[in-house]
PDB file of N, CA and C in Angstrom:
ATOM      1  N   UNK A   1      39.710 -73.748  26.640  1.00  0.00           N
ATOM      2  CA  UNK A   1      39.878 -73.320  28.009  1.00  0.00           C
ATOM      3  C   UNK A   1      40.555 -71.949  28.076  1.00  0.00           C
ATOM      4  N   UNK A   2      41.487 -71.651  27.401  1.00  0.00           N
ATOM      5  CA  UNK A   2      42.195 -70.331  27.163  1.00  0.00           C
ATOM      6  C   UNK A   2      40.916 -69.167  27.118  1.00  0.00           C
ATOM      7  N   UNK A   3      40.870 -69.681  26.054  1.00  0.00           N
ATOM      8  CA  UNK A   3      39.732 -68.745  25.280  1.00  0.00           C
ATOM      9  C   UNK A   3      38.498 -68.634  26.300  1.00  0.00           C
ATOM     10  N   UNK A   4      37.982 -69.137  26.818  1.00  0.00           N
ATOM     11  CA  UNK A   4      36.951 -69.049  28.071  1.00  0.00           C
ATOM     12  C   UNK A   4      37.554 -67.898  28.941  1.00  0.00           C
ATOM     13  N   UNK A   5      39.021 -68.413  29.692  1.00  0.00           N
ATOM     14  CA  UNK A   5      39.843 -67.239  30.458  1.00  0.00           C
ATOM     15  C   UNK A   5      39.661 -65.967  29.773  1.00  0.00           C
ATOM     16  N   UNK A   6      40.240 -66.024  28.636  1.00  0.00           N
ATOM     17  CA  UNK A   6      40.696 -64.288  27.654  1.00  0.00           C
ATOM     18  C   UNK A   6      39.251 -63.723  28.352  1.00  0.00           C
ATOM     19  N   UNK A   7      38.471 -64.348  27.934  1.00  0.00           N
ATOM     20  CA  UNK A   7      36.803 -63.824  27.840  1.00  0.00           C
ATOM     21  C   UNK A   7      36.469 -63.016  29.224  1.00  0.00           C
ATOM     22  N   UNK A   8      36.620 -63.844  30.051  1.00  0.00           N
ATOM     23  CA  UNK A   8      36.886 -63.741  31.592  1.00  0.00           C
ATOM     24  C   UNK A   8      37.465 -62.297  31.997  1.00  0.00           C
ATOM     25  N   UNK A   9      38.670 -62.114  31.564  1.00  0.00           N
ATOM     26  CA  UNK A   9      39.666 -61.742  32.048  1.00  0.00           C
ATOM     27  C   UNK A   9      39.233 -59.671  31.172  1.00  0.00           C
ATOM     28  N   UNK A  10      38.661 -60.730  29.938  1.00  0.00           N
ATOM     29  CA  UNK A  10      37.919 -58.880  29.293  1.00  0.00           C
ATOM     30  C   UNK A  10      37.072 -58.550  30.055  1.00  0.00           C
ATOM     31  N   UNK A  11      36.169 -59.479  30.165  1.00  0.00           N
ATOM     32  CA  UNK A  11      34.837 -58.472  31.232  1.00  0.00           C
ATOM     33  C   UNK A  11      35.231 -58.093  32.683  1.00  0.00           C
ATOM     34  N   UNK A  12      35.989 -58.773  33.061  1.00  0.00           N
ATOM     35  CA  UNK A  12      36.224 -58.451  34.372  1.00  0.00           C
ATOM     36  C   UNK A  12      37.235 -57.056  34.134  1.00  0.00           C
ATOM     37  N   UNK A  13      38.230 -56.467  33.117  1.00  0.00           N
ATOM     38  CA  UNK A  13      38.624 -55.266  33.103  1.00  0.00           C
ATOM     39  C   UNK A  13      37.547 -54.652  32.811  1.00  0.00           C
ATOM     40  N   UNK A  14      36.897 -54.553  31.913  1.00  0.00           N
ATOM     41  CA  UNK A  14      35.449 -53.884  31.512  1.00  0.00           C
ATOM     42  C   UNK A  14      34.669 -53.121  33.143  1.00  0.00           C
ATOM     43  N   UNK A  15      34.083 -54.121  33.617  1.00  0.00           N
ATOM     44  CA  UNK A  15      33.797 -54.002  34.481  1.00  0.00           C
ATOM     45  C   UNK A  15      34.283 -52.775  35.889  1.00  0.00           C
ATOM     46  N   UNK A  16      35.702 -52.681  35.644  1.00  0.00           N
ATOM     47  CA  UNK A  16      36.130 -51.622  36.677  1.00  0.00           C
ATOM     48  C   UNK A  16      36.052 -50.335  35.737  1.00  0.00           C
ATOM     49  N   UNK A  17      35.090 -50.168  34.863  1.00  0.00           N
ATOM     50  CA  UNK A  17      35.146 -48.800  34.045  1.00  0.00           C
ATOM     51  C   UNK A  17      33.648 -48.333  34.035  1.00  0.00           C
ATOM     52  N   UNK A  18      33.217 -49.224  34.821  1.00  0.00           N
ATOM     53  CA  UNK A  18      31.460 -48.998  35.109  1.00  0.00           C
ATOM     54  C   UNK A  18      31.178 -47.435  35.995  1.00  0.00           C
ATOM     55  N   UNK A  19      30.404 -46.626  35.480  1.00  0.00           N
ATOM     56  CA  UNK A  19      30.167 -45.338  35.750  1.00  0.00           C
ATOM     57  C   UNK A  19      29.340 -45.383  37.012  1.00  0.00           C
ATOM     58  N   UNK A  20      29.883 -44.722  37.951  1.00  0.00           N
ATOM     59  CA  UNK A  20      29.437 -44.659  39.087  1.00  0.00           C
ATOM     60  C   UNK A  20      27.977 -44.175  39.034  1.00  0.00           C
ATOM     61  N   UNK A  21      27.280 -44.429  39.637  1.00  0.00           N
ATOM     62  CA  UNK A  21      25.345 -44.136  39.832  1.00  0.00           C
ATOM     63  C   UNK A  21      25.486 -42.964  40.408  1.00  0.00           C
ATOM     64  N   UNK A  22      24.797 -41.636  40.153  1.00  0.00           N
ATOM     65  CA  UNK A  22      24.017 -40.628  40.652  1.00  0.00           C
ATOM     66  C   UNK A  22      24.207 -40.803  42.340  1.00  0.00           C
ATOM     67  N   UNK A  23      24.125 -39.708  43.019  1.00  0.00           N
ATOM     68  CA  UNK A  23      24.037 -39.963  44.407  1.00  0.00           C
ATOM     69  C   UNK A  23      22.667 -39.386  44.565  1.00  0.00           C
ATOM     70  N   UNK A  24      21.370 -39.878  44.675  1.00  0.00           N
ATOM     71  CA  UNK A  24      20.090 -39.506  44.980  1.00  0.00           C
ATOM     72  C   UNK A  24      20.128 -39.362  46.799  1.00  0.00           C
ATOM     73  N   UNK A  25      19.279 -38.527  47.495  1.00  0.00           N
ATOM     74  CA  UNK A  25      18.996 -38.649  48.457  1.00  0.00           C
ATOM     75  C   UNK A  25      17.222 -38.700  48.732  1.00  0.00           C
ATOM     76  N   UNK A  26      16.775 -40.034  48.996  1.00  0.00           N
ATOM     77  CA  UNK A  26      15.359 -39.719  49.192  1.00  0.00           C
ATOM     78  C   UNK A  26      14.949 -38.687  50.228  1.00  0.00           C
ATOM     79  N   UNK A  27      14.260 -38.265  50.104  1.00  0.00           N
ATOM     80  CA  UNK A  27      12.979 -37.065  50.457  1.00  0.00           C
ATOM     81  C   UNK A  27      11.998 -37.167  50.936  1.00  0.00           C
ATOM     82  N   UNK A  28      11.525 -38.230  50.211  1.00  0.00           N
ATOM     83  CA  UNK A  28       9.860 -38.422  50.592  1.00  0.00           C
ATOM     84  C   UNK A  28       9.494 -40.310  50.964  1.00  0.00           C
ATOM     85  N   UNK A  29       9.718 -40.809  51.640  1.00  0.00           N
ATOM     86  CA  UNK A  29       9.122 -41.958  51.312  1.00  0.00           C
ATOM     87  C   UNK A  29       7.962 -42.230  52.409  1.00  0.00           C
ATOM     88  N   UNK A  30       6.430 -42.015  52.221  1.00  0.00           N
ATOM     89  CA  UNK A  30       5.639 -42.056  52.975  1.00  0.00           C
ATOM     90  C   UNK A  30       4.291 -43.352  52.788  1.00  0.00           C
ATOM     91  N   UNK A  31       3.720 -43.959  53.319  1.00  0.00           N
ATOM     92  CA  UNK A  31       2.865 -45.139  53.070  1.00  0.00           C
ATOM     93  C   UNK A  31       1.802 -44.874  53.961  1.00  0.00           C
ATOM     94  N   UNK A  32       0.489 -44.513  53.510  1.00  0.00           N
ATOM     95  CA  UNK A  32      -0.676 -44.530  53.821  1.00  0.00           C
ATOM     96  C   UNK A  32      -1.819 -45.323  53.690  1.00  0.00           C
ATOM     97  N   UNK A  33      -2.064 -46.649  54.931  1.00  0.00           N
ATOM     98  CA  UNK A  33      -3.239 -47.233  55.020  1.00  0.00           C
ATOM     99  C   UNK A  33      -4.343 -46.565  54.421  1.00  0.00           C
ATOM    100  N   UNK A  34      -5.603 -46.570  53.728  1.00  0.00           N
ATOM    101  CA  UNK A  34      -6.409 -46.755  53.293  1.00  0.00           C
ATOM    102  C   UNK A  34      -7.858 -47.899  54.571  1.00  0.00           C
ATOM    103  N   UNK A  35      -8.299 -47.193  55.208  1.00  0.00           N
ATOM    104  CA  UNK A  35      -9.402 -48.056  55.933  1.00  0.00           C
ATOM    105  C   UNK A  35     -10.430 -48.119  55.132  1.00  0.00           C
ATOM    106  N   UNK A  36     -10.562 -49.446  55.484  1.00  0.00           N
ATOM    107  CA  UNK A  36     -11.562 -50.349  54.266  1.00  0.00           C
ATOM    108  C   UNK A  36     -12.925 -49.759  54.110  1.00  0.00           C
ATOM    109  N   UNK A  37     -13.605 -49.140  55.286  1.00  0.00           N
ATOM    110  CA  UNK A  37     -14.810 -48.582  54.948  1.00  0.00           C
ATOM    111  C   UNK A  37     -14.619 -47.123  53.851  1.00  0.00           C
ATOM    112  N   UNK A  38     -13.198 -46.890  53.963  1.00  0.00           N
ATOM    113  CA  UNK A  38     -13.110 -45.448  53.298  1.00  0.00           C
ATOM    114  C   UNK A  38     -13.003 -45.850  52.075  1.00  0.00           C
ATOM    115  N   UNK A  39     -12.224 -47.039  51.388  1.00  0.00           N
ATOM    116  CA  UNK A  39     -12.136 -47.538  50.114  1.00  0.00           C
ATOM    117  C   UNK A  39     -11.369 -48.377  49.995  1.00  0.00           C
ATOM    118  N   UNK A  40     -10.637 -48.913  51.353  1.00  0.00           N
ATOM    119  CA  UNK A  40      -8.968 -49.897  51.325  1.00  0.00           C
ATOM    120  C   UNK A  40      -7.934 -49.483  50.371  1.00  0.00           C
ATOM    121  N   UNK A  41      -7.081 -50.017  50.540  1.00  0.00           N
ATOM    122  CA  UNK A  41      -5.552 -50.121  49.820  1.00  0.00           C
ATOM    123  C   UNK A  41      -4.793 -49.064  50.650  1.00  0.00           C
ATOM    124  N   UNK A  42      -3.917 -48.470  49.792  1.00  0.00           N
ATOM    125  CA  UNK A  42      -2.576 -48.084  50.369  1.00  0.00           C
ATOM    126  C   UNK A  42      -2.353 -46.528  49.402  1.00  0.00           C
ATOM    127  N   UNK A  43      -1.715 -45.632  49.932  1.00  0.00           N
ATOM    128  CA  UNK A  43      -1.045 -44.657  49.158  1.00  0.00           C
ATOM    129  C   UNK A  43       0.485 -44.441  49.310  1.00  0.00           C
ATOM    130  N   UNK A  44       1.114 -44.660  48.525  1.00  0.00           N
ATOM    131  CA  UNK A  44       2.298 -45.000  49.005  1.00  0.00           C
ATOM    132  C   UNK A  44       3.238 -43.425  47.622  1.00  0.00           C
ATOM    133  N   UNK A  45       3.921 -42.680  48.668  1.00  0.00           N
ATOM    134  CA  UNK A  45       4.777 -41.715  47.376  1.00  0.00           C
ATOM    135  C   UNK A  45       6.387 -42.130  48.091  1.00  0.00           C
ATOM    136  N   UNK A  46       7.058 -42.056  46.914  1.00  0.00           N
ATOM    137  CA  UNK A  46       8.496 -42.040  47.201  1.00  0.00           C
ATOM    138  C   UNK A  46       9.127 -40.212  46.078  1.00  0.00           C
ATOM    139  N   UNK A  47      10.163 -39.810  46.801  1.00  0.00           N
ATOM    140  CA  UNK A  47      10.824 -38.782  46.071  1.00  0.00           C
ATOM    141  C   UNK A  47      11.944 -38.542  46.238  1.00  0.00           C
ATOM    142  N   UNK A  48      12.956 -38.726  45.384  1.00  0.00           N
ATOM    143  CA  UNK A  48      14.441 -38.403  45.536  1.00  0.00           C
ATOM    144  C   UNK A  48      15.070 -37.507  44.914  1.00  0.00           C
ATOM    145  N   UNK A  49      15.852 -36.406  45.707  1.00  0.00           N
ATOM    146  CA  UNK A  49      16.501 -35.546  44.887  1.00  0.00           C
ATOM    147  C   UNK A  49      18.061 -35.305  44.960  1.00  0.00           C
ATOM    148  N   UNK A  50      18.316 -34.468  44.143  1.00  0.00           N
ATOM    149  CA  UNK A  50      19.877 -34.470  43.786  1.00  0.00           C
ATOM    150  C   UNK A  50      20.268 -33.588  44.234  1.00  0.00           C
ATOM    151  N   UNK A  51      21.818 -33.401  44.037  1.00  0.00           N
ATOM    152  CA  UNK A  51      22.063 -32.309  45.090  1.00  0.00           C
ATOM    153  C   UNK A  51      22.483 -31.098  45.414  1.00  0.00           C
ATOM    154  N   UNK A  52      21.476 -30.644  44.354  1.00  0.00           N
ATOM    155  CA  UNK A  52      20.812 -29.524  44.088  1.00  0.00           C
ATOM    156  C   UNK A  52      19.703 -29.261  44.780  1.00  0.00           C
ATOM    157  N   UNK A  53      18.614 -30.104  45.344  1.00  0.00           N
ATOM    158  CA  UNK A  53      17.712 -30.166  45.706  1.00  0.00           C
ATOM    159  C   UNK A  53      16.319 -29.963  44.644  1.00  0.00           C
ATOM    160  N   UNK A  54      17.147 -30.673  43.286  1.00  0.00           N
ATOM    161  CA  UNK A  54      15.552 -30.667  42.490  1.00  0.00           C
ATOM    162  C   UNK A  54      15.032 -32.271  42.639  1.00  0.00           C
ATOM    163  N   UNK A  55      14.092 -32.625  42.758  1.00  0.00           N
ATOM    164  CA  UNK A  55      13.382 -33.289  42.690  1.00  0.00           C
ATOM    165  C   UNK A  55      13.717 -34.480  40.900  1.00  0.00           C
ATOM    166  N   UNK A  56      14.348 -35.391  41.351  1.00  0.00           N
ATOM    167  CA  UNK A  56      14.684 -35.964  40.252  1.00  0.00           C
ATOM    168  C   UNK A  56      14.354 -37.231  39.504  1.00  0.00           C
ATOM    169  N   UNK A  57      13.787 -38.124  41.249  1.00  0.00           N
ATOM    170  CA  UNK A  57      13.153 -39.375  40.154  1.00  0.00           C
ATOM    171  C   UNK A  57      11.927 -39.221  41.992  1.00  0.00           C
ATOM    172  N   UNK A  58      10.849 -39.945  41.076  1.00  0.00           N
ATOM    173  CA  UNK A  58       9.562 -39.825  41.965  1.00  0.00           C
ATOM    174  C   UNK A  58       8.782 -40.954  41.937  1.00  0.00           C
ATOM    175  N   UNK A  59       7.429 -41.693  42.891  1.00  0.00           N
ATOM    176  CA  UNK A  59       6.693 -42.370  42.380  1.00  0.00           C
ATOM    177  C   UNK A  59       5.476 -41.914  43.262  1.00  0.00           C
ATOM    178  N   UNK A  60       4.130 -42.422  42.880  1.00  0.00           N
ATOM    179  CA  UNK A  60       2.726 -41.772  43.548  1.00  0.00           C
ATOM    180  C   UNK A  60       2.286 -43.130  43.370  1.00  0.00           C
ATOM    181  N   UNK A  61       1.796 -43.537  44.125  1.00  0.00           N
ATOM    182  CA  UNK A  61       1.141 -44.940  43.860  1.00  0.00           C
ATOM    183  C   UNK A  61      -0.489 -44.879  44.973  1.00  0.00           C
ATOM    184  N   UNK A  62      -1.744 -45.476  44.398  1.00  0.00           N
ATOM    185  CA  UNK A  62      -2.764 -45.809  45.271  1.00  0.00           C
ATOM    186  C   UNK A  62      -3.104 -47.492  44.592  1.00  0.00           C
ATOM    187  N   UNK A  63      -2.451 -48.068  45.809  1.00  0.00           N
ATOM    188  CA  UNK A  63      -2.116 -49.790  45.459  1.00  0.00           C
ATOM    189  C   UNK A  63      -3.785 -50.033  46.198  1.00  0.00           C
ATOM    190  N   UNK A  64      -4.608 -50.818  45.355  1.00  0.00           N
ATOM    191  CA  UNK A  64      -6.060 -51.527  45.821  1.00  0.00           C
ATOM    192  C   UNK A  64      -6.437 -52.666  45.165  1.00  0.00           C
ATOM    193  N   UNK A  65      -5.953 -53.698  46.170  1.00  0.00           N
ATOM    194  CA  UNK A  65      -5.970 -55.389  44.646  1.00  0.00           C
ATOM    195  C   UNK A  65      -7.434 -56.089  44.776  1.00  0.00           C
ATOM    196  N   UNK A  66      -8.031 -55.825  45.625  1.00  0.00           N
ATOM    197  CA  UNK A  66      -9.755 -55.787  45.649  1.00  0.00           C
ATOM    198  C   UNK A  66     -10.443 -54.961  44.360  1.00  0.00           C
ATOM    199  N   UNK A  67      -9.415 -53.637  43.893  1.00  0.00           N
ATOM    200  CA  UNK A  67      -9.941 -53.073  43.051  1.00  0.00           C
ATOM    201  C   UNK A  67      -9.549 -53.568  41.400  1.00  0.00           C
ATOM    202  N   UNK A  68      -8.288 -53.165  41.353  1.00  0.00           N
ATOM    203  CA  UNK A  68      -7.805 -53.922  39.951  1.00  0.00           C
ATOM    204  C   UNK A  68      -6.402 -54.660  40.599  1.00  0.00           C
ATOM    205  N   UNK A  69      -6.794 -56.086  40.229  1.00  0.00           N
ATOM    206  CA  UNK A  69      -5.106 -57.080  40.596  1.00  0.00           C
ATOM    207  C   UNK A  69      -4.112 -56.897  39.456  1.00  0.00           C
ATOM    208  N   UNK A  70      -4.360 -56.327  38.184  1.00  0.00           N
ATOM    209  CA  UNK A  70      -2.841 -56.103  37.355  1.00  0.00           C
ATOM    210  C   UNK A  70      -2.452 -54.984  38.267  1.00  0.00           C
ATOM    211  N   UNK A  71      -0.708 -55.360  36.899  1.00  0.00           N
ATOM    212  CA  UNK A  71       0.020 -54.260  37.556  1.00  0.00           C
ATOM    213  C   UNK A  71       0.573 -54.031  39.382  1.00  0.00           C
ATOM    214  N   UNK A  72       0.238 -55.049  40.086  1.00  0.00           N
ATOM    215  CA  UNK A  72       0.956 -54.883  41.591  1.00  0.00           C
ATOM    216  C   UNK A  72      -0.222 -54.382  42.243  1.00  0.00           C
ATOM    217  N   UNK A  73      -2.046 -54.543  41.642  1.00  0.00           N
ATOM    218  CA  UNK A  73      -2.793 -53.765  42.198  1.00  0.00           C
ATOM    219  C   UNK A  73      -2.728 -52.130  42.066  1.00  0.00           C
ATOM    220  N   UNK A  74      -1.489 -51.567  41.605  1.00  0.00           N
ATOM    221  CA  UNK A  74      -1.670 -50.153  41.274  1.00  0.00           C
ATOM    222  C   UNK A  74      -2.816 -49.587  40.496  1.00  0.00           C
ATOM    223  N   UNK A  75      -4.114 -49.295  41.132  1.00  0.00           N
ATOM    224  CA  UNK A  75      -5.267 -48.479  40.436  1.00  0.00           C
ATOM    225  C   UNK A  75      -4.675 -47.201  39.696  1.00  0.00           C
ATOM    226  N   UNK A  76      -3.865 -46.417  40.670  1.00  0.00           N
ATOM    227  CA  UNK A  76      -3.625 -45.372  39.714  1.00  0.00           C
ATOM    228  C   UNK A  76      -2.115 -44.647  40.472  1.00  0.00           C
ATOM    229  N   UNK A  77      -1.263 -44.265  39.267  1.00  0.00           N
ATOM    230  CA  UNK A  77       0.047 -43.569  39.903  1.00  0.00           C
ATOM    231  C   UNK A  77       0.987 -43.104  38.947  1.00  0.00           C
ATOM    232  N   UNK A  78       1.702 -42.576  38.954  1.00  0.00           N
ATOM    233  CA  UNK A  78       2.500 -41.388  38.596  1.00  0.00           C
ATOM    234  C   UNK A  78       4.335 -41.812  38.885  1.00  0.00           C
ATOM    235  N   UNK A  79       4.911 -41.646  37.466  1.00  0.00           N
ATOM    236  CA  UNK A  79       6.527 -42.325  38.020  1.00  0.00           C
ATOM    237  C   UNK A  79       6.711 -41.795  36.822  1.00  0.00           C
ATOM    238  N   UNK A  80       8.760 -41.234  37.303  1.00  0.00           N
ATOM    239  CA  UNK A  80       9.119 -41.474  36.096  1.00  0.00           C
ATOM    240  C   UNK A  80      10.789 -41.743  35.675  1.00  0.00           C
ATOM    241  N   UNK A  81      10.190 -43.247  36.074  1.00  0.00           N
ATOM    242  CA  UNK A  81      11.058 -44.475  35.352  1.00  0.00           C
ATOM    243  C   UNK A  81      10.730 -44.430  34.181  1.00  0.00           C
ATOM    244  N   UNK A  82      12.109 -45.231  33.385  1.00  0.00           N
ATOM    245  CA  UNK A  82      11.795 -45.375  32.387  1.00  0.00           C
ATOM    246  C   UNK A  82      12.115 -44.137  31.190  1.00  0.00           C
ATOM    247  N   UNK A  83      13.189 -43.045  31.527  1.00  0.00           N
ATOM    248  CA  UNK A  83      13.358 -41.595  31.554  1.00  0.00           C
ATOM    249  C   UNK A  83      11.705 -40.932  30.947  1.00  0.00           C
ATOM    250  N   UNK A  84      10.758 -40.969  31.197  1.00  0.00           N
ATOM    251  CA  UNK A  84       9.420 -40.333  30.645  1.00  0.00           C
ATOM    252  C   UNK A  84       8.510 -40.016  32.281  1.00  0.00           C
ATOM    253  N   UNK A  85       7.729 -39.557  32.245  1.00  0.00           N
ATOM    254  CA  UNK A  85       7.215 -38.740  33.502  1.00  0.00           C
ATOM    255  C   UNK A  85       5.637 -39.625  32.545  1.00  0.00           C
ATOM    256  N   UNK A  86       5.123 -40.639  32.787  1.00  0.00           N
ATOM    257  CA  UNK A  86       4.151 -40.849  32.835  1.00  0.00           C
ATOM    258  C   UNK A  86       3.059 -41.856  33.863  1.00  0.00           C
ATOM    259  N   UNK A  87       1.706 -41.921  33.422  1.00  0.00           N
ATOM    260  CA  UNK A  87       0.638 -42.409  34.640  1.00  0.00           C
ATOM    261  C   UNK A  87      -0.097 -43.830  34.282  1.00  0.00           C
ATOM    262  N   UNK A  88       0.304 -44.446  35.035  1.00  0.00           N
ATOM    263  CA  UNK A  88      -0.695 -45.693  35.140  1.00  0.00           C
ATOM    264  C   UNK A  88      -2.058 -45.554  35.837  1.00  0.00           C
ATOM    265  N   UNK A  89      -3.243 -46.211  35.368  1.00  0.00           N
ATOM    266  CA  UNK A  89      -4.349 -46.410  35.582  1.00  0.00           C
ATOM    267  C   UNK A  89      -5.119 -47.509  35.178  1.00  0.00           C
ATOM    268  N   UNK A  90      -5.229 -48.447  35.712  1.00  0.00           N
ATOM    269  CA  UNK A  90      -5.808 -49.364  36.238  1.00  0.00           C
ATOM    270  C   UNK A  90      -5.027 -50.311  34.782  1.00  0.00           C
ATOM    271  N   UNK A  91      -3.731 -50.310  34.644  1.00  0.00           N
ATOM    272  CA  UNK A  91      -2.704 -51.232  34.060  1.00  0.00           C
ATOM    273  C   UNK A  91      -2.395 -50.435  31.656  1.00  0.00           C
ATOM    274  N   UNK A  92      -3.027 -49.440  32.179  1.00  0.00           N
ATOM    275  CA  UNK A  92      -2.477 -48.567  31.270  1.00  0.00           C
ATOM    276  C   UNK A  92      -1.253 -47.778  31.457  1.00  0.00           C
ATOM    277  N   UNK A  93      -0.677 -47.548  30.728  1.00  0.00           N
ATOM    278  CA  UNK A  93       0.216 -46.083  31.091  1.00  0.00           C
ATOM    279  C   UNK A  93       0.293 -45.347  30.041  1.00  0.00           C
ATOM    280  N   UNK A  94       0.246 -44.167  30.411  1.00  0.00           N
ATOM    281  CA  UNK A  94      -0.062 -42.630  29.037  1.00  0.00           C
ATOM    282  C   UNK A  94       1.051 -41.862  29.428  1.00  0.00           C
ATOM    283  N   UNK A  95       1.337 -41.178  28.628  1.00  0.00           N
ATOM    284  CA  UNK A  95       2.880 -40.347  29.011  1.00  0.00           C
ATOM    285  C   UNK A  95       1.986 -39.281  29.259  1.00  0.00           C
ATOM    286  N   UNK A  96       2.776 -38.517  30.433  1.00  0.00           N
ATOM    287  CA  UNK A  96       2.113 -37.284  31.106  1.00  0.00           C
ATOM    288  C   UNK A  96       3.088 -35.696  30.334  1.00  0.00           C
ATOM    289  N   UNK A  97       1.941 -35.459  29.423  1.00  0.00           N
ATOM    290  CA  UNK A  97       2.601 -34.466  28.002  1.00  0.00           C
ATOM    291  C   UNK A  97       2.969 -32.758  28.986  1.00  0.00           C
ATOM    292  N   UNK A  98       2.078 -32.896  29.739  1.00  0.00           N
ATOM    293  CA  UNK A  98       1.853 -31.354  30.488  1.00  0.00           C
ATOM    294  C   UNK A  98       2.633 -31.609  31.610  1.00  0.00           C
ATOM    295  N   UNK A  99       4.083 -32.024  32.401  1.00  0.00           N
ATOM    296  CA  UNK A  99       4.304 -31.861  33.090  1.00  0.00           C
ATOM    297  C   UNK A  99       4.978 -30.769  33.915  1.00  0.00           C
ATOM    298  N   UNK A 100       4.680 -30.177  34.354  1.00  0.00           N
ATOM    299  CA  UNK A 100       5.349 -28.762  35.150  1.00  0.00           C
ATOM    300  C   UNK A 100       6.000 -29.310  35.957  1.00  0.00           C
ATOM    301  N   UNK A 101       5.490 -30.048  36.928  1.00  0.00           N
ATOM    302  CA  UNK A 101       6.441 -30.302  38.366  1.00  0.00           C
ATOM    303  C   UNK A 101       5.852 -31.705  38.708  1.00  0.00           C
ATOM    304  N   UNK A 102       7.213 -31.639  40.112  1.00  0.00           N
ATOM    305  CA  UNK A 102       6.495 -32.871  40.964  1.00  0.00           C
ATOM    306  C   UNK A 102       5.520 -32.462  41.662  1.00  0.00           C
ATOM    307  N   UNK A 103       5.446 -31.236  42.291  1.00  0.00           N
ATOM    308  CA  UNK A 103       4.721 -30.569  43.389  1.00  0.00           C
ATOM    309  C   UNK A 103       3.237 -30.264  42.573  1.00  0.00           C
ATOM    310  N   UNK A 104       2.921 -30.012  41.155  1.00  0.00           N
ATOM    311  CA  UNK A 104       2.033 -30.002  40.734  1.00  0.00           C
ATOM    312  C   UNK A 104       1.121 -31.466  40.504  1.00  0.00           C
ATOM    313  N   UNK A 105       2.021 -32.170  40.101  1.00  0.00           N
ATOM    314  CA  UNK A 105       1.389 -33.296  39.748  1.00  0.00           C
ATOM    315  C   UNK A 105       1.280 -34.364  41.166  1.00  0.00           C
ATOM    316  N   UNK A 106       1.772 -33.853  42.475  1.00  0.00           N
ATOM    317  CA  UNK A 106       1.086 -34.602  43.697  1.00  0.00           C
ATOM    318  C   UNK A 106      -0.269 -34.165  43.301  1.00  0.00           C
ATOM    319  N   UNK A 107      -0.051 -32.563  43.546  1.00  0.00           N
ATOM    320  CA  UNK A 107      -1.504 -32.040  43.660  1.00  0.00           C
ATOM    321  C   UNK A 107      -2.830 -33.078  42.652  1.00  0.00           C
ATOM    322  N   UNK A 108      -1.719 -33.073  41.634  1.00  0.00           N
ATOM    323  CA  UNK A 108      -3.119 -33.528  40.353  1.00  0.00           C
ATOM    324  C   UNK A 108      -3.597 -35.146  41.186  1.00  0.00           C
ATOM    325  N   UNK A 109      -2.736 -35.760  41.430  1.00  0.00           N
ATOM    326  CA  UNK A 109      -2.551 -37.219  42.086  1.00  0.00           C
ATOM    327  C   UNK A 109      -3.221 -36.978  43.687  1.00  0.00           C
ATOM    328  N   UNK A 110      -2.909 -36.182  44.074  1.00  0.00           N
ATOM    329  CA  UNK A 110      -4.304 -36.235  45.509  1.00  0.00           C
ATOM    330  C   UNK A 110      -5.955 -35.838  45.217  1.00  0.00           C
ATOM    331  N   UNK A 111      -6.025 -35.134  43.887  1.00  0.00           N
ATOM    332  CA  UNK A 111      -7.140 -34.671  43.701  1.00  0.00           C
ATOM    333  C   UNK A 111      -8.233 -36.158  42.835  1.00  0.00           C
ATOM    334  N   UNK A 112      -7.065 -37.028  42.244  1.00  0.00           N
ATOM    335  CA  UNK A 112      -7.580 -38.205  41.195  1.00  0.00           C
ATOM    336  C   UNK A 112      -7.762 -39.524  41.995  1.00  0.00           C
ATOM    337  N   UNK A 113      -7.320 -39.416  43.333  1.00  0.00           N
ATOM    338  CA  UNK A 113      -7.331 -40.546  44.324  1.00  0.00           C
ATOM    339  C   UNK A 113      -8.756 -40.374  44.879  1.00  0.00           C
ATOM    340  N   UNK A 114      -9.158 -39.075  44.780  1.00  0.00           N
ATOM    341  CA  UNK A 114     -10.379 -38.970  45.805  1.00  0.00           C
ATOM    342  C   UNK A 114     -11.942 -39.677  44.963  1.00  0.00           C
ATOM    343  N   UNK A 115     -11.489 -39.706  43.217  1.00  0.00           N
ATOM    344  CA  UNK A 115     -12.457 -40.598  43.322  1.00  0.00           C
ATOM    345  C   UNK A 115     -12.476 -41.888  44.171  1.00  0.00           C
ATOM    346  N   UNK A 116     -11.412 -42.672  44.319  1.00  0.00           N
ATOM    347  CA  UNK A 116     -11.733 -43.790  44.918  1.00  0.00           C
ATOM    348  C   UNK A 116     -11.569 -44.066  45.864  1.00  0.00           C
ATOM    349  N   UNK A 117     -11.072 -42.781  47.097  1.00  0.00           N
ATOM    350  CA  UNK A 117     -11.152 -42.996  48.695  1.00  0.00           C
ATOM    351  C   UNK A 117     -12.104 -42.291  48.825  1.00  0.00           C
ATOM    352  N   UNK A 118     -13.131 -42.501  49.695  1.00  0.00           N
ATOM    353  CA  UNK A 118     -14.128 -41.663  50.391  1.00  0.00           C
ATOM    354  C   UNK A 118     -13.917 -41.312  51.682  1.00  0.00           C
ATOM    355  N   UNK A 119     -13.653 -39.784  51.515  1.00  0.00           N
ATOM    356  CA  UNK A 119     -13.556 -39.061  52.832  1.00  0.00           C
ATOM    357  C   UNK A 119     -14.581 -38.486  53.755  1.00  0.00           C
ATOM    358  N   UNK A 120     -15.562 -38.883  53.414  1.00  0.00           N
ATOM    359  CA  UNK A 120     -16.480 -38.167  54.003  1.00  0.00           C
ATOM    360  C   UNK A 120     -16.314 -37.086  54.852  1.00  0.00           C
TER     361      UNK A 120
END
């Protein structure tokens, strides 16, 4: 019973030495229906930056579970959790080797969605 306490009594000092989290401020969090004749699902980006104003953790998502159900339905998207900047596609993920920016790689990510929304 002691020995249970000691145990106790370490993690719980431990515990008040826990490093405070980053102060992120999101930026971007936007969610776009998808109408079903155009191709259904969702486009959903989130972006948070620091406060500096760089752009520091991100996600691009085009969620379609009619299209592929792994993965949360994510057909195809862009994050980088996990400290690596890489892309899922249709329940792969490849590390994204060429990254310049966030602002580049929306671009690349609005241009790779249009295979599968039709805008006519």
């Amino acid at each position: 019973m002691i020995l249970i306490s000691a145990r106790f009594l370490v993690m719980k000092r431990q515990s008040h030495k826990r490093i405070k989290p980053k102060k992120y401020q999101k930026v971007v969090n936007e969610l776009f229906y998808v109408a079903e004749k155009k191709g259904g699902g969702l486009v959903k980006s989130e972006a948070w930056e620091d406060s500096k104003g760089k752009i520091v953790k991100y996600s691009l998502a085009y969620v379609n579970l009619l299209m592929f159900s792994g993965d949360n339905g994510r057909v195809l998207g862009y994050d980088n959790t996990h400290q690596y900047h890489h892309r899922h596609f249709m329940g792969e993920i490849t590390p994204v080797n060429d990254f310049i920016s966030y602002y580049d790689l929306v671009k690349r990510f609005e241009e790779e969605i249009k295979e599968f929304i039709k805008w006519e």
